[in-house]
N, C-alpha and C. Protein backbone atom coordinates (compact mmCIF):
# COMPACT_ATOMS: atom_id res chain seq x y z
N UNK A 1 -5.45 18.21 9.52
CA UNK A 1 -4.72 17.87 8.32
C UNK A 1 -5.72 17.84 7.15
N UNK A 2 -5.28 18.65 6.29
CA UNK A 2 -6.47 18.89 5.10
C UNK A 2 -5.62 17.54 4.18
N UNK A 3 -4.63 16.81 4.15
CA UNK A 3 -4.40 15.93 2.53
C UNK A 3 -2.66 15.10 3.27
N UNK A 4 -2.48 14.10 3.03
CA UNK A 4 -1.61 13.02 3.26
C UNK A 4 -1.05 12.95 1.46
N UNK A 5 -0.04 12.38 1.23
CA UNK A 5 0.88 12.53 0.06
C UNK A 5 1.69 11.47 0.26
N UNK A 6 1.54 10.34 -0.47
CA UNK A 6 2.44 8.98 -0.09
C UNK A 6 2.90 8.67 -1.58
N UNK A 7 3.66 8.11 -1.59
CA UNK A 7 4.82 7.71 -2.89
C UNK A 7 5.26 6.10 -2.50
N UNK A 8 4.40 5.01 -3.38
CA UNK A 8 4.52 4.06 -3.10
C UNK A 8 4.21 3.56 -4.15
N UNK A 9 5.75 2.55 -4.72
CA UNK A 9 5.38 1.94 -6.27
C UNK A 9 6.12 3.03 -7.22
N UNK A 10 6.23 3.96 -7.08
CA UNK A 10 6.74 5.17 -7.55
C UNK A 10 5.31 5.66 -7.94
N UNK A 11 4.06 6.01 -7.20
CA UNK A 11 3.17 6.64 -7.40
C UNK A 11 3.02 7.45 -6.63
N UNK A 12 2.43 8.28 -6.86
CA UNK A 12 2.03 9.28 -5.83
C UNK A 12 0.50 9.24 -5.84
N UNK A 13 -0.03 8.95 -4.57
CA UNK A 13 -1.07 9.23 -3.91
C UNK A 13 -1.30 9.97 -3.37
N UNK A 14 -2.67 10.95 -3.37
CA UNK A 14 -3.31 11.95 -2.56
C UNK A 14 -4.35 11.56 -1.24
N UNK A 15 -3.98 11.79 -0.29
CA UNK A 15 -5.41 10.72 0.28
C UNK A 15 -5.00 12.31 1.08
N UNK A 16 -7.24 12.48 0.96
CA UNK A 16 -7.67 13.60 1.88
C UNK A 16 -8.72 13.56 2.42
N UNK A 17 -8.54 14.73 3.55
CA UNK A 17 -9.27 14.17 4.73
C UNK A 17 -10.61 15.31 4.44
N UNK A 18 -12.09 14.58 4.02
CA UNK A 18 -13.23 15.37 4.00
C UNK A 18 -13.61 16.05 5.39
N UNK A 19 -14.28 16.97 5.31
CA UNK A 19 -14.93 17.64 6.62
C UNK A 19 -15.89 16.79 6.60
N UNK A 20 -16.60 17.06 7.99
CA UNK A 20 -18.06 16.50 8.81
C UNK A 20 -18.25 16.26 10.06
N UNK A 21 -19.33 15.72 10.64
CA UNK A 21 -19.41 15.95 11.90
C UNK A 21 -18.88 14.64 12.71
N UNK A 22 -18.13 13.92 12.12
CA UNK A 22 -17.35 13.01 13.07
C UNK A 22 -15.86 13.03 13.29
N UNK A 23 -15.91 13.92 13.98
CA UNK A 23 -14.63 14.22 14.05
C UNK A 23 -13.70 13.39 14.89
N UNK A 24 -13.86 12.68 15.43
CA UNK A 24 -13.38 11.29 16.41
C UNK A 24 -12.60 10.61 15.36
N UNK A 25 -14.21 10.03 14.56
CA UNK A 25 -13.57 9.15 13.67
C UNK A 25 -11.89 9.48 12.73
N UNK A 26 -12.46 10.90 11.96
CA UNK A 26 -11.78 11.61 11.13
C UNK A 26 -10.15 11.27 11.67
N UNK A 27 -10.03 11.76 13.28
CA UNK A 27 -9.03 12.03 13.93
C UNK A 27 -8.47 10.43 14.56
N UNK A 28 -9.26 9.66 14.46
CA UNK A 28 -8.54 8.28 14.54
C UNK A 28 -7.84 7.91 13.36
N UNK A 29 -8.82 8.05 12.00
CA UNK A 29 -8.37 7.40 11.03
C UNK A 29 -6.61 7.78 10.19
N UNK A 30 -7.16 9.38 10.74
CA UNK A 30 -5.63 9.85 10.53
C UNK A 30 -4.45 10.02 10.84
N UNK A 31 -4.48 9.28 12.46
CA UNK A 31 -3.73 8.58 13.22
C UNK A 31 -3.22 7.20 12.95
N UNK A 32 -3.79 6.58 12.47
CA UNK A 32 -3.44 5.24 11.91
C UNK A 32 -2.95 5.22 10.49
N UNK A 33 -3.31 6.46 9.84
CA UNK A 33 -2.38 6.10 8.52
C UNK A 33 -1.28 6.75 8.70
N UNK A 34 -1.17 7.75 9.53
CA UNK A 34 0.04 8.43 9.90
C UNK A 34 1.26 7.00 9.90
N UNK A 35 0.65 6.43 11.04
CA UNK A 35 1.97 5.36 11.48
C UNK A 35 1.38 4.15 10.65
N UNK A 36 0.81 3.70 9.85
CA UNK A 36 0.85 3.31 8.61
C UNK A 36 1.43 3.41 7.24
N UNK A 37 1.21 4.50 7.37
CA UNK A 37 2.30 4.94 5.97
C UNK A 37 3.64 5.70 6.23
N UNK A 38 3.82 6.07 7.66
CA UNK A 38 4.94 6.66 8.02
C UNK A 38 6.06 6.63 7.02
N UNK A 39 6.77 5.96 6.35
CA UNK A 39 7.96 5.05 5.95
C UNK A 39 7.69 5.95 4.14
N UNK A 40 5.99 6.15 3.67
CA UNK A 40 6.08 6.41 2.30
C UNK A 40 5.46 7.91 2.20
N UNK A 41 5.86 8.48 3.35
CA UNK A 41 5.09 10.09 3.42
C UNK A 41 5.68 11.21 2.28
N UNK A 42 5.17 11.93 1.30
CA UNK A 42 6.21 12.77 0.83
C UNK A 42 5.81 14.17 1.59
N UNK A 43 6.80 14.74 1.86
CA UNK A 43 6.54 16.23 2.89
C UNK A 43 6.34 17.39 1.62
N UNK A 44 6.67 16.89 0.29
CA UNK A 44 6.52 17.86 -0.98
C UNK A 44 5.47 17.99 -1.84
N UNK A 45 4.51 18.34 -2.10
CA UNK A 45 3.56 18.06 -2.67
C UNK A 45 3.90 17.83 -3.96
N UNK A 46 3.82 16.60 -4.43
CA UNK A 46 3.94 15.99 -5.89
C UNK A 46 3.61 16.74 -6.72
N UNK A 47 4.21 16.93 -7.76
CA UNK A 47 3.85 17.65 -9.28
C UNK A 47 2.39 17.10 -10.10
N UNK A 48 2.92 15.22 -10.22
CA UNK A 48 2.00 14.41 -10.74
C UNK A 48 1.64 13.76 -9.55
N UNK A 49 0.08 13.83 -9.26
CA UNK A 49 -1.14 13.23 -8.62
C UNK A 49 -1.02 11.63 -9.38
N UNK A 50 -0.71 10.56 -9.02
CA UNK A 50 -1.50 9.49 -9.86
C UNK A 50 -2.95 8.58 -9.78
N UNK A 51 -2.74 8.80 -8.21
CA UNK A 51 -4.58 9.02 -7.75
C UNK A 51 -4.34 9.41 -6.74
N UNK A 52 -6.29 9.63 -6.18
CA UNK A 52 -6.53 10.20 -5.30
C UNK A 52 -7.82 9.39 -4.28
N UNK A 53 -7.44 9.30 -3.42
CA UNK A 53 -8.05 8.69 -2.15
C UNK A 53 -8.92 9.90 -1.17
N UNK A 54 -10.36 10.16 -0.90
CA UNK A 54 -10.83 11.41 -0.46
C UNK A 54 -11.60 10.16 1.27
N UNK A 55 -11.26 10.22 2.00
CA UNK A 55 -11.96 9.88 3.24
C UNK A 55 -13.23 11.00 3.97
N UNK A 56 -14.35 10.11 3.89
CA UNK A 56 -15.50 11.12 3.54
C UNK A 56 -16.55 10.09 5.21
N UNK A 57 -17.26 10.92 5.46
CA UNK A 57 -18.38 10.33 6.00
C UNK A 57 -18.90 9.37 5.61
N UNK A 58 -19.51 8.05 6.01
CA UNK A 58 -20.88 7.32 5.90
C UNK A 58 -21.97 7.30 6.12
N UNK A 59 -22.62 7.84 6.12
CA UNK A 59 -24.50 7.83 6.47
C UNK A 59 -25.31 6.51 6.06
N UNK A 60 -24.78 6.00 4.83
CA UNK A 60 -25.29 5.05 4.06
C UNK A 60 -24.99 3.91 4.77
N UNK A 61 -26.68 3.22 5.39
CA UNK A 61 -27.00 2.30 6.08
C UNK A 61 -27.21 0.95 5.31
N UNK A 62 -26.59 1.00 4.16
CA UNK A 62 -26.67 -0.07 3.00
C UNK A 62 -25.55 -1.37 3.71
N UNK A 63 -26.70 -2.49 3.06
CA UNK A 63 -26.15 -3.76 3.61
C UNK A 63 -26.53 -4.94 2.18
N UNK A 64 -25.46 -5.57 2.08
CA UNK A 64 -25.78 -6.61 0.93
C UNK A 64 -25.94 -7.95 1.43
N UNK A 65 -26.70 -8.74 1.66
CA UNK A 65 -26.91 -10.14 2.58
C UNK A 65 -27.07 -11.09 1.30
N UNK A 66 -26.09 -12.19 1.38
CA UNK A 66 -25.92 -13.23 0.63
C UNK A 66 -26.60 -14.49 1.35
N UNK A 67 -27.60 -14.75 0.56
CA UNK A 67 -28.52 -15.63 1.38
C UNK A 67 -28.14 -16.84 1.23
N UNK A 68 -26.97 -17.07 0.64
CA UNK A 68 -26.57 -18.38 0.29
C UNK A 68 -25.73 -19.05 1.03
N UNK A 69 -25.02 -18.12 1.54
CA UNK A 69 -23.96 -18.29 2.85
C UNK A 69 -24.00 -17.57 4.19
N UNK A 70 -25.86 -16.73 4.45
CA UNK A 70 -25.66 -16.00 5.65
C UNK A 70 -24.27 -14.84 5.73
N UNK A 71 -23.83 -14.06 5.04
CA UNK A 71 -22.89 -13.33 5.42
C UNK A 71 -23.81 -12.14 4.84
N UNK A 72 -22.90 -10.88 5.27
CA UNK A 72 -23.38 -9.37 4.97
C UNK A 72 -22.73 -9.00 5.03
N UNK A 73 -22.56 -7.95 3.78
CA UNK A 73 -21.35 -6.89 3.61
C UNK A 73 -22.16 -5.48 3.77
N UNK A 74 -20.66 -4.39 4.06
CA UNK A 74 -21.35 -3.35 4.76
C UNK A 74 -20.44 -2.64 3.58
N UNK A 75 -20.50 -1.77 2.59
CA UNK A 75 -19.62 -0.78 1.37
C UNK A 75 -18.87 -0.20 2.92
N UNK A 76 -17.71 0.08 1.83
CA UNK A 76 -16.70 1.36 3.08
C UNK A 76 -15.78 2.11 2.26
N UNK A 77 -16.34 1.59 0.46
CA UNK A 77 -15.84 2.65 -0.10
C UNK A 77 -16.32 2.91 -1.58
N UNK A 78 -16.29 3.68 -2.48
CA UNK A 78 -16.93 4.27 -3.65
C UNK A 78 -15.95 4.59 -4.72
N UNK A 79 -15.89 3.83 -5.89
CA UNK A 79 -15.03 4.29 -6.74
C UNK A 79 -15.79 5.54 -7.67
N UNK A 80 -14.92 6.48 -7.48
CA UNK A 80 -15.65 7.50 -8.58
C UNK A 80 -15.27 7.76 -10.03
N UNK A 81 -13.70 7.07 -10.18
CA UNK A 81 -13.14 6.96 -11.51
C UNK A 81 -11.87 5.88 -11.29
N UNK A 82 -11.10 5.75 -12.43
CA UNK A 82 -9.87 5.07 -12.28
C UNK A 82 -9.05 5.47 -11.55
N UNK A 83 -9.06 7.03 -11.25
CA UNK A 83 -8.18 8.38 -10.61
C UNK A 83 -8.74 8.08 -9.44
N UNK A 84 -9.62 7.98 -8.99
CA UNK A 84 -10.04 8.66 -7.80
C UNK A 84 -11.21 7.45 -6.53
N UNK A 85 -11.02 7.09 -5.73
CA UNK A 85 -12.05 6.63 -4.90
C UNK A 85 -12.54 7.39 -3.21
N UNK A 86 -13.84 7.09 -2.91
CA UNK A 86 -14.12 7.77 -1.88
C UNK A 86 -14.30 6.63 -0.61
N UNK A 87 -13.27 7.12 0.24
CA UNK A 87 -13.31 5.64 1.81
C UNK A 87 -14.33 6.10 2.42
N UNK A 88 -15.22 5.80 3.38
CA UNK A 88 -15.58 6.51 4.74
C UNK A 88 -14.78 6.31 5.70
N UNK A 89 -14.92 7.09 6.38
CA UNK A 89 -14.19 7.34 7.77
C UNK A 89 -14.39 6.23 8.85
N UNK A 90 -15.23 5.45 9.04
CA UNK A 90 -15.26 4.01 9.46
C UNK A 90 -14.53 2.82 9.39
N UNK A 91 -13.73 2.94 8.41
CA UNK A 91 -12.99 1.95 7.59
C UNK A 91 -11.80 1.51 8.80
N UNK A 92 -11.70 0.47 8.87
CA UNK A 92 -10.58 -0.01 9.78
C UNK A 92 -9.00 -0.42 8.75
N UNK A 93 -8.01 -0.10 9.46
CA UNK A 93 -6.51 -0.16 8.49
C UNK A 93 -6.16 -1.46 7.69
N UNK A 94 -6.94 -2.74 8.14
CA UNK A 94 -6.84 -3.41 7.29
C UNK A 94 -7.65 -3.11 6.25
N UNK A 95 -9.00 -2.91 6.26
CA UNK A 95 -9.99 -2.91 4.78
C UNK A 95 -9.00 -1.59 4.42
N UNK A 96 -8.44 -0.76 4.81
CA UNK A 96 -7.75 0.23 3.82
C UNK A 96 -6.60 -0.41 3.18
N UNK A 97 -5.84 -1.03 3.80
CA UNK A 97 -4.85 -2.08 3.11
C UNK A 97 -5.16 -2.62 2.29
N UNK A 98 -6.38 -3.40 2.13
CA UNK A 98 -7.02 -4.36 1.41
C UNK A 98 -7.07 -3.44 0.07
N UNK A 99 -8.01 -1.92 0.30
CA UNK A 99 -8.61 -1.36 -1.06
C UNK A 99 -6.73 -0.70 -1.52
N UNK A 100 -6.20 -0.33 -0.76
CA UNK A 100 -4.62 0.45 -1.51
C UNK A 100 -4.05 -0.83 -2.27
N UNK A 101 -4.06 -1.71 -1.69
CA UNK A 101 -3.31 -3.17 -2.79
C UNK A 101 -4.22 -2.95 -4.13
N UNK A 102 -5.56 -3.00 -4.00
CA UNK A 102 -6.49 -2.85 -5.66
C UNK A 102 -5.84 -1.70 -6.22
N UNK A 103 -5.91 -0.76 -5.42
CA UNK A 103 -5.58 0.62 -6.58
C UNK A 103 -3.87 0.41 -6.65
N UNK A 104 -3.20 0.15 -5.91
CA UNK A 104 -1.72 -0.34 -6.81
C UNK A 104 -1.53 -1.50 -7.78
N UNK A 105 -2.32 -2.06 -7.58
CA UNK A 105 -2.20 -3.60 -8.73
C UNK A 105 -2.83 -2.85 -9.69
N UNK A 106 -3.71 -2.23 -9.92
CA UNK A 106 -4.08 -1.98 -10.98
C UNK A 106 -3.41 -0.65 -11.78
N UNK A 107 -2.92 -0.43 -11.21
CA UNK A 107 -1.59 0.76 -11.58
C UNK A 107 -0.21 0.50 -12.08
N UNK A 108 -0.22 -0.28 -10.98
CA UNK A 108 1.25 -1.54 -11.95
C UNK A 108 0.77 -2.44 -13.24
N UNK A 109 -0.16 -2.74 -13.95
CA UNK A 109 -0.61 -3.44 -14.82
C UNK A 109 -0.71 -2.76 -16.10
N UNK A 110 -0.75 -1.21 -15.89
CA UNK A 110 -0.38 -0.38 -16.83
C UNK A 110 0.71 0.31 -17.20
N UNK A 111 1.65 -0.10 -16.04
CA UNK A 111 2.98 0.81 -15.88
C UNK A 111 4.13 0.25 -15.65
N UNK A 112 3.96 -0.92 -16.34
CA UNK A 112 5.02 -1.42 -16.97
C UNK A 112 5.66 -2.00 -15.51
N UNK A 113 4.90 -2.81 -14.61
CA UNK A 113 4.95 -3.12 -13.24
C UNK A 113 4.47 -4.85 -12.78
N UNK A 114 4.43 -4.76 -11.64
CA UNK A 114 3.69 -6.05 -10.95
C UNK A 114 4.25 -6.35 -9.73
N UNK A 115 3.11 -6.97 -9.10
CA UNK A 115 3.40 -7.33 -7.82
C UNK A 115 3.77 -9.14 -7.87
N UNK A 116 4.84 -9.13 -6.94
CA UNK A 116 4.95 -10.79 -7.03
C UNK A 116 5.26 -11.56 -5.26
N UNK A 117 4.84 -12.59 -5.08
CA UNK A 117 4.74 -12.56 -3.69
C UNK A 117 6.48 -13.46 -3.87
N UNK A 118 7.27 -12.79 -3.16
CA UNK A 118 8.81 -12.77 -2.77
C UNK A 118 9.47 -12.25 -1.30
N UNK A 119 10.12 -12.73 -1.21
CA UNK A 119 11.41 -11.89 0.01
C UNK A 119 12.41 -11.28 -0.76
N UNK A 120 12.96 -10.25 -0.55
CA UNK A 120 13.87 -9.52 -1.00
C UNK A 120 15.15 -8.16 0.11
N UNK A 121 16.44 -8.91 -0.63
CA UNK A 121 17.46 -7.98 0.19
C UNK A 121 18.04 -7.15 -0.24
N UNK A 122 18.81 -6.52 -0.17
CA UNK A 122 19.66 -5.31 -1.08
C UNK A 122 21.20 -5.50 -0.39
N UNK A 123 22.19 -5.32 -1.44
CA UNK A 123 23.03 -6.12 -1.39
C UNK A 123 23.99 -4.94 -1.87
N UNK A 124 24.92 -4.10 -1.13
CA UNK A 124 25.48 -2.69 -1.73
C UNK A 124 24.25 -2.41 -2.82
N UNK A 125 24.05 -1.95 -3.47
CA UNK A 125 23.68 -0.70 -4.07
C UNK A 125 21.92 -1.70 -4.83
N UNK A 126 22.21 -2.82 -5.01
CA UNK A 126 21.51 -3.58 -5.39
C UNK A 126 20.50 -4.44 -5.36
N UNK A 127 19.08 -4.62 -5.60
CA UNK A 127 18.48 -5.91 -4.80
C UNK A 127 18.33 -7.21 -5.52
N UNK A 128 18.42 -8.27 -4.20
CA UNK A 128 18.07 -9.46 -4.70
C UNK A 128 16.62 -9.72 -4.45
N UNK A 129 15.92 -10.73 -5.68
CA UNK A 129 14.21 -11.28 -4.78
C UNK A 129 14.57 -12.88 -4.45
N UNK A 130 13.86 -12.70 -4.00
CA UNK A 130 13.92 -14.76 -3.57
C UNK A 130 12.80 -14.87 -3.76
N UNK A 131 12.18 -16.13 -4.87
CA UNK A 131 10.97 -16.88 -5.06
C UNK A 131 10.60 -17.79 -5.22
N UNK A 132 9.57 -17.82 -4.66
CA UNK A 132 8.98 -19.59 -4.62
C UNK A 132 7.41 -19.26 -4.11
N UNK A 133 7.15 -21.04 -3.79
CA UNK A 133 5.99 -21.20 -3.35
C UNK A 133 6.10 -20.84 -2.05
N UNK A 134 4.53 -20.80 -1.16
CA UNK A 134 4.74 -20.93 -0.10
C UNK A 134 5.18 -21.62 1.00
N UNK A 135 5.87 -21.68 1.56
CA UNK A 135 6.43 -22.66 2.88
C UNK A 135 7.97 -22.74 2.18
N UNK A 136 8.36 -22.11 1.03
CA UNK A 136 9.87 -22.87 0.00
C UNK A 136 11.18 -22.13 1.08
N UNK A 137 10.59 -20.93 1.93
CA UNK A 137 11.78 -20.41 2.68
C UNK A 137 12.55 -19.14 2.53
N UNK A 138 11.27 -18.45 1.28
CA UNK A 138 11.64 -17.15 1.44
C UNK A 138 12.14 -16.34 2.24
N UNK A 139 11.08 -16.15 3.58
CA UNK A 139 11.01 -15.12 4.33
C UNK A 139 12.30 -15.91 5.35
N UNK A 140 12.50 -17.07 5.34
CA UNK A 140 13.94 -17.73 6.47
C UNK A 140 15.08 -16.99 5.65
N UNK A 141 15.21 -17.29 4.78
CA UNK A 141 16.20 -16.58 3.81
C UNK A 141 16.58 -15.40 4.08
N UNK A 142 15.50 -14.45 4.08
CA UNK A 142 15.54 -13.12 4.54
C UNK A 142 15.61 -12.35 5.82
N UNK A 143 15.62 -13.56 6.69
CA UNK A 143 15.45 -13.38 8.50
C UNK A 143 17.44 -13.58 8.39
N UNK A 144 17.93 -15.42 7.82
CA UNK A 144 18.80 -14.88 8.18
C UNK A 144 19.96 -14.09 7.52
N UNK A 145 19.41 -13.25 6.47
CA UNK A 145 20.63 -12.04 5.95
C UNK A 145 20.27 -11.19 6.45
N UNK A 146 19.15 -10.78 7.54
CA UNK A 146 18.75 -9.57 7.83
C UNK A 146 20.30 -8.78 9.04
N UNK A 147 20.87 -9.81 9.43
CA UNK A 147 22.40 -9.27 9.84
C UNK A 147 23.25 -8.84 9.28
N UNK A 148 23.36 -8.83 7.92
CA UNK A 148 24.14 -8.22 7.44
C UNK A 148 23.95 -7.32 6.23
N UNK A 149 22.75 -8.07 5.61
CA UNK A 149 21.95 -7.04 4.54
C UNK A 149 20.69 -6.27 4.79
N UNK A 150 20.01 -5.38 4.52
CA UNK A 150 19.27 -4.71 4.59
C UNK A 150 18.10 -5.74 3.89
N UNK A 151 17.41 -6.33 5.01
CA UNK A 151 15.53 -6.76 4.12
C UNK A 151 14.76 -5.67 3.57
N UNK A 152 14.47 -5.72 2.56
CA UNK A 152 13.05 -5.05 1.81
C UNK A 152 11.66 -5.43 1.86
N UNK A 153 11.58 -6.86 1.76
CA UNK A 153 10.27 -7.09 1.39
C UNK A 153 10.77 -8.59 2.06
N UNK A 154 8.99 -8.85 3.20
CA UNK A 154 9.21 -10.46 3.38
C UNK A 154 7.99 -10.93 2.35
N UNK A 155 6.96 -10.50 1.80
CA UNK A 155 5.87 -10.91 1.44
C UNK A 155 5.41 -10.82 0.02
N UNK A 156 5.65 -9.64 -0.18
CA UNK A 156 5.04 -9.01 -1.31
C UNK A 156 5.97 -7.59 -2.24
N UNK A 157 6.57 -7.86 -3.36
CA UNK A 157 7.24 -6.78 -3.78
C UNK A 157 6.95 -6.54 -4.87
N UNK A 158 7.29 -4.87 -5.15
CA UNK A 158 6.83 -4.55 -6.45
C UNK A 158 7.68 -4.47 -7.23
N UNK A 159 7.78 -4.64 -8.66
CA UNK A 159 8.51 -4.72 -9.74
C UNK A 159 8.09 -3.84 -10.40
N UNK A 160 9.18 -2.70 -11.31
CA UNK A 160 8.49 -2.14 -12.36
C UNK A 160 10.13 -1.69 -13.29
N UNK A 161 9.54 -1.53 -14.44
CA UNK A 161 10.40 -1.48 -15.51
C UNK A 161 10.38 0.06 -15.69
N UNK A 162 11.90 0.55 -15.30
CA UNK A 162 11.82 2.41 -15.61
C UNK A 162 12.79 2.56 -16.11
N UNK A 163 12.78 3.03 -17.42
CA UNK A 163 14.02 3.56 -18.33
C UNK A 163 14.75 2.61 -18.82
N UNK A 164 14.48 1.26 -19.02
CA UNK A 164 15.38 0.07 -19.41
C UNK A 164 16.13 -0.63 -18.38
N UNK A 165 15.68 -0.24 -16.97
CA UNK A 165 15.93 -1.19 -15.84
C UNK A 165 14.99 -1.23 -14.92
N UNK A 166 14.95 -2.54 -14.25
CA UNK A 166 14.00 -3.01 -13.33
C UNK A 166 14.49 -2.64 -11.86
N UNK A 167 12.94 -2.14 -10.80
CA UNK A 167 13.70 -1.97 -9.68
C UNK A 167 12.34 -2.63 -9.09
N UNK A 168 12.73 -2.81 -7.26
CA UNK A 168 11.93 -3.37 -6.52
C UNK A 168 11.70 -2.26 -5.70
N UNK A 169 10.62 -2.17 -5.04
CA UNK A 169 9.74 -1.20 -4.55
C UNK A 169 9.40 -1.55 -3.46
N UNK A 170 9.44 -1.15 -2.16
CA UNK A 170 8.72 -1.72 -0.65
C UNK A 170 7.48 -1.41 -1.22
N UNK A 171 6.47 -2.23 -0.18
CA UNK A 171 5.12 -2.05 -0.08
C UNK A 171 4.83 -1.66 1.35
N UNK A 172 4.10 -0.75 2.04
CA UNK A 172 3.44 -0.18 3.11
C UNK A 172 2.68 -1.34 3.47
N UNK A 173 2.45 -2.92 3.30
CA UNK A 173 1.24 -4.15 3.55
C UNK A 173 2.51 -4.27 4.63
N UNK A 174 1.70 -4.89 5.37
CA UNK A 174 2.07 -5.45 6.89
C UNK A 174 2.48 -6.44 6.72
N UNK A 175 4.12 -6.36 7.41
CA UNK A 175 4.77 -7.13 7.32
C UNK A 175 5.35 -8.13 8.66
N UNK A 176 6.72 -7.77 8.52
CA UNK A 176 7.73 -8.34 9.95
C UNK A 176 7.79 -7.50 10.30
N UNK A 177 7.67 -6.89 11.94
CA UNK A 177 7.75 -5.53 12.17
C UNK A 177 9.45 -5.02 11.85
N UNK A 178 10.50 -5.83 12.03
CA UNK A 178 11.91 -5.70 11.82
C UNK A 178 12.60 -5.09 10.74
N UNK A 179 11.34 -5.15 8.95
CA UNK A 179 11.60 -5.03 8.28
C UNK A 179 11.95 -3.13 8.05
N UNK A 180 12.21 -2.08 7.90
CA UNK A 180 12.47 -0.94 7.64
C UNK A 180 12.04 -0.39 6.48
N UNK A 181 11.32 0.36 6.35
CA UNK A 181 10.49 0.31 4.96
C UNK A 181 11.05 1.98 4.65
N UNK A 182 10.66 2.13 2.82
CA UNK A 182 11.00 3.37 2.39
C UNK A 182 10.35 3.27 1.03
N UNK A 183 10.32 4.42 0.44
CA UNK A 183 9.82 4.49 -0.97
C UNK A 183 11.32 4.39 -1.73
N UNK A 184 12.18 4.46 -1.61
CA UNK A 184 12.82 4.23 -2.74
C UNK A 184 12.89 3.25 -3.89
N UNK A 185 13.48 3.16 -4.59
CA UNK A 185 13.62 2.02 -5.75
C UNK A 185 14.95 1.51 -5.68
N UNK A 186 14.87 0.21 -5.60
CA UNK A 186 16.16 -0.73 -5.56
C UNK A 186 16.57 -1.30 -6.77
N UNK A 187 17.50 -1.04 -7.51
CA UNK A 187 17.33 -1.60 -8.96
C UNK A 187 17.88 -2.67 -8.67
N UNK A 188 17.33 -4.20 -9.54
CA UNK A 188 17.41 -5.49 -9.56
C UNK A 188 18.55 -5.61 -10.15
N UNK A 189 19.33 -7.24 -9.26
CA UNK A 189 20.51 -7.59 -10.44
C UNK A 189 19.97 -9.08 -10.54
């Protein structure tokens, strides 16, 4: 697979797969975003790129040791612009989770967007969010309409303002496995 194409947030992401001589790795990593992003794949190649994700080798034996707390960090990825960052192929699906939440928050902050931590259902044609603090009963809320309404989001949903209405957006972050995920847009009532 030379390039993956995901639509999440209403963005389109490029994430591609560099050549090199680890091909194990290469072929794990692209196994796991497969059924990772399954749910936000586009099979069309997007018109508009909004960034781009390039999964590349590591060689770089670089280590940062914080002597203040004994810990060490190991880089596992390289920003090369606002557009564009480089992963290595080492990277495990959470630290990729971790860096795709940065490059969508910071995409929604310009685009008339945001992330807000909620449960959310869709209700005929429509979605609801439910919010609060933590422990207030979001995600119970959303367990029990999941019989009759469609759940979107137990954790984390995106908001963005398109054309003079607001819609909610699944996120690909790990959720309830029960939940059914998609790129579409749910417009808010």
């Amino acid at each position: 697979m030379q390039a993956l194409y995901v639509n999440i947030g209403g963005f389109n992401i490029k994430i591609k797969f560099g050549k090199g001589e680890l091909n194990f790795m290469r072929t794990k990593i692209e196994i796991d975003l497969l059924g990772y992003l399954r749910d936000f794949i586009v099979f069309k190649v997007p018109r508009r790129i909004d960034f781009e994700v390039e999964l590349i080798e590591g060689h770089n034996e670089e280590t940062i040791i914080i002597s203040q707390t004994n810990r060490e960090y190991a880089p596992v990825a390289l920003k090369v612009s606002n557009k564009k960052i480089l992963i290595y192929y080492q990277i495990s699906i959470n630290q990729f989770q971790a860096l795709l939440k940065r490059v969508i928050y910071s995409f929604l902050e310009g685009n008339n967007g945001f992330a807000i931590h909620s449960s959310a259902v869709r209700v005929g044609k429509s979605a609801y969010l439910f919010l609060g603090e933590s422990g207030a009963g979001k995600s119970t809320i959303a367990e029990l309409l999941k019989g009759k309404f469609q759940v979107l989001n137990d954790d984390i949903s995106i908001v963005r303002k398109v054309r003079s209405k607001y819609f909610i957006f699944q996120t690909p972050f790990i959720e309830k496995a029960w939940i059914k995920k998609n790129c579409d847009p749910h417009e808010i009532r």
